[in-house]
Protein backbone atom coordinates (compact mmCIF):
# COMPACT_ATOMS: atom_id res chain seq x y z
CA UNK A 1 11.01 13.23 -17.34
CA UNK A 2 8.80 12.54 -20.79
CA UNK A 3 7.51 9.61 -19.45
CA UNK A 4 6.64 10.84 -16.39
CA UNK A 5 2.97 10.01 -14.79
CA UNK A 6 1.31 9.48 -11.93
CA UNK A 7 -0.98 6.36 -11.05
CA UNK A 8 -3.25 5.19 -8.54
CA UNK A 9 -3.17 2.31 -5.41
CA UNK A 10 -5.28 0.86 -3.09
CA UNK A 11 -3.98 -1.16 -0.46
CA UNK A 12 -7.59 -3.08 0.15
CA UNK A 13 -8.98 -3.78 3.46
CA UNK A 14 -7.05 -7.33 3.34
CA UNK A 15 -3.56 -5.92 2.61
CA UNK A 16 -4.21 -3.35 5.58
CA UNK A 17 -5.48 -5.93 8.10
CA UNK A 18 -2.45 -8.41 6.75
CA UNK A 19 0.19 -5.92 7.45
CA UNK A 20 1.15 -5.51 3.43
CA UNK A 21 1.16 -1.59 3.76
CA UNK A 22 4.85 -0.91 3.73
CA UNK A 23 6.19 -4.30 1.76
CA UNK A 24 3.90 -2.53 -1.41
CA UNK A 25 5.12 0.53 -0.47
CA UNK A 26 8.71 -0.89 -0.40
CA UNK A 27 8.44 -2.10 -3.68
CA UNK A 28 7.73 0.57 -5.47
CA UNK A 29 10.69 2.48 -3.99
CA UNK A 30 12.68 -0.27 -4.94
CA UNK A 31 11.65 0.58 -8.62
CA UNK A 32 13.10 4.28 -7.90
CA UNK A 33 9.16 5.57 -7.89
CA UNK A 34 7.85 8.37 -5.59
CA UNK A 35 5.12 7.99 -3.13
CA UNK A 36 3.32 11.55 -4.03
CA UNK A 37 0.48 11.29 -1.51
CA UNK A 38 -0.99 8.83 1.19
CA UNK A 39 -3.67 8.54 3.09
CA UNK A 40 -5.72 6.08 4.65
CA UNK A 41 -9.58 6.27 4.17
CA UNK A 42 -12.75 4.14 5.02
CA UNK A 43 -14.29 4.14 1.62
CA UNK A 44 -17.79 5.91 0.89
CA UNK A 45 -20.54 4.12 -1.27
CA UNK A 46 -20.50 6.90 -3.50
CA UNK A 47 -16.51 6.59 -4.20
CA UNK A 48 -17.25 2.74 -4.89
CA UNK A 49 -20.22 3.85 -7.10
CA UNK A 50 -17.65 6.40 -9.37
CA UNK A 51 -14.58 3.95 -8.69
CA UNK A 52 -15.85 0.64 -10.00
CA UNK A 53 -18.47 3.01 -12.45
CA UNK A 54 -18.35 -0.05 -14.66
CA UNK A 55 -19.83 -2.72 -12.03
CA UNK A 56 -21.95 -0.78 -10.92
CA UNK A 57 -24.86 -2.64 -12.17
CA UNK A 58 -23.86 -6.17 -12.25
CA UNK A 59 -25.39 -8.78 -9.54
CA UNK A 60 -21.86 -8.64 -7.63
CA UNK A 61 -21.40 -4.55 -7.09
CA UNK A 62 -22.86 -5.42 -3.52
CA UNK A 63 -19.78 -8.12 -2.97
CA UNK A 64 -17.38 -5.58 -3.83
CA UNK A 65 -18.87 -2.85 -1.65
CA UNK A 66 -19.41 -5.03 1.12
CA UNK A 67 -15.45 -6.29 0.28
CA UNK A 68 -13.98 -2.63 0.36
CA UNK A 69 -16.02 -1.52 3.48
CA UNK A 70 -14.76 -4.31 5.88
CA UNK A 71 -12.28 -2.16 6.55
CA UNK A 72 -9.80 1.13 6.33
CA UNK A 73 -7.61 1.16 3.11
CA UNK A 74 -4.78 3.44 1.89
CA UNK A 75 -4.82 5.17 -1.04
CA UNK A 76 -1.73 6.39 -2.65
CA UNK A 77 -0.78 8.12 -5.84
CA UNK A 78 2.76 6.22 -7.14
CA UNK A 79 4.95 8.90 -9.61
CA UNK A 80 7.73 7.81 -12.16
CA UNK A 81 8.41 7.10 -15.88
CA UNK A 82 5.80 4.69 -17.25
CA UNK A 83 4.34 4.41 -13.40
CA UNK A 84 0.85 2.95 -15.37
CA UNK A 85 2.38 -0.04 -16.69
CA UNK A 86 5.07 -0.89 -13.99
CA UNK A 87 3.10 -0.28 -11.24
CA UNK A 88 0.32 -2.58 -12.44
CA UNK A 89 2.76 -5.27 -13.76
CA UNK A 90 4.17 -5.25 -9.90
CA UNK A 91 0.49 -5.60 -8.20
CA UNK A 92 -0.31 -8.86 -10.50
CA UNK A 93 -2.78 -10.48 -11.84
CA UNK A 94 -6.66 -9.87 -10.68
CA UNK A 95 -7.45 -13.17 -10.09
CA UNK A 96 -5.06 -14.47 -7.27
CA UNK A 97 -4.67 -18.35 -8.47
CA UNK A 98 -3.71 -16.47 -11.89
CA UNK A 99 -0.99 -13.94 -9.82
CA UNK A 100 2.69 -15.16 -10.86
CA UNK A 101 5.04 -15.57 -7.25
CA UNK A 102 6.49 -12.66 -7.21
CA UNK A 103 4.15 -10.20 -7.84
CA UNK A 104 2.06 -8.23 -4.85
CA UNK A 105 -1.10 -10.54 -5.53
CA UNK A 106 1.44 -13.63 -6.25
CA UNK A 107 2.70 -13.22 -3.06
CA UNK A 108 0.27 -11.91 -0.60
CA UNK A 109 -3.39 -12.67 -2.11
CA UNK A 110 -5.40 -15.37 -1.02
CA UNK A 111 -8.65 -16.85 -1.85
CA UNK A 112 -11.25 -17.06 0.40
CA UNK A 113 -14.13 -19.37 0.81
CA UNK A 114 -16.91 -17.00 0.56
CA UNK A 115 -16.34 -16.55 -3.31
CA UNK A 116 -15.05 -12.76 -2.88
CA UNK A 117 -12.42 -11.93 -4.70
CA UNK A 118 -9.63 -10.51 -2.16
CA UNK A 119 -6.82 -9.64 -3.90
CA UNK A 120 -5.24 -7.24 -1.34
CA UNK A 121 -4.65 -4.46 -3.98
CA UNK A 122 -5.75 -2.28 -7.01
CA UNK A 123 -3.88 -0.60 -9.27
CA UNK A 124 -4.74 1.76 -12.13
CA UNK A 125 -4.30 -0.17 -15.90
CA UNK A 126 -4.21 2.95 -18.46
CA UNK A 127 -3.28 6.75 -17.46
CA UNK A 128 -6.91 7.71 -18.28
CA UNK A 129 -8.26 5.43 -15.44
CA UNK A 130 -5.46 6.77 -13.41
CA UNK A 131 -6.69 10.20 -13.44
CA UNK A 132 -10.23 9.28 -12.80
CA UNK A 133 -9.27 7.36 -9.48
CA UNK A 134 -6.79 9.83 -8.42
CA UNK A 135 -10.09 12.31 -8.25
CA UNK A 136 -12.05 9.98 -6.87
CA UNK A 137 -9.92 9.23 -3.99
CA UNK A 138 -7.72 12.72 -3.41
CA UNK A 139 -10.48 15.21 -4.47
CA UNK A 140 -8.65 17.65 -2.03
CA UNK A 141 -5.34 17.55 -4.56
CA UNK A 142 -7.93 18.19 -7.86
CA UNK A 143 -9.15 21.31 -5.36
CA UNK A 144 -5.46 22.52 -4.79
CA UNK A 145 -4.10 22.13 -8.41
CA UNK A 146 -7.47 24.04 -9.78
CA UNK A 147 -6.75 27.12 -6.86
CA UNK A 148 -3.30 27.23 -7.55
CA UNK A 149 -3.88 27.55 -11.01
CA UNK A 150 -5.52 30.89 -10.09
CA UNK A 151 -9.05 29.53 -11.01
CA UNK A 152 -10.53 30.18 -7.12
CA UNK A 153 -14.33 29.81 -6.89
């Protein structure tokens, strides 16, 4: 497959708690893509620190680490022909009132009185970003491709 790539989820700690795991996970096999790897995982600070890299330093990182520690979430790399693209398209826009019907955030997301921003899922949005967060989150598969390529430390 040319087109072939792999992308990044997160099924936050709202989309776990709410029961959304296998509805996302059903809609993406819908779309003919392949569930490559799964886990679930209680995210570390230092994760957040290199998965958000960007926020890091603005006056709401602590929101968003306090957001993403609430609970367990699962991570899982989605594979198929323009996965980047599609997959985001399907999760929806960030901000929930902004999230068409239809889409994972249109139809699950809610907005909470607090002022976080829930929006039950994240998605990778270019293949660069994508292979950043896939490290991030399954360092053990970065290990395994770099042994298997006969480069054991």
């Amino acid at each position: 497959m040319a087109n072939s790539e792999k992308t990044l989820v997160l099924v936050k700690p709202d989309g776990v708690a709410e029961g959304h795991i296998g509805e996302i996970i059903s809609r993406f096999e819908r779309k003919r893509f392949q569930i490559s790897a799964l886990k679930v995982v209680n995210a570390t600070d230092e994760q957040l620190r290199q998965h958000y890299r960007e926020q890091v330093e603005k006056p709401y990182f602590h929101e968003i680490e306090t957001y993403m520690k609430e609970g367990p979430l699962v991570a899982i790399i989605v594979t198929g022909t323009d996965v980047v693209k599609a997959v985001h398209n399907l999760a929806g826009k960030t901000r929930t009132n902004d999230a068409q019907p239809g889409t994972i955030r249109g139809d699950f997301a809610h907005e909470y009185p607090d002022g976080i921003l829930r929006n039950i899922i994240h998605t990778s949005d270019s293949r660069e970003n994508a292979h950043h967060e896939i490290a991030i989150w399954f360092p053990e598969l970065a290990v395994a491709a770099h042994k298997q390529s006969g480069n054991k430390k």
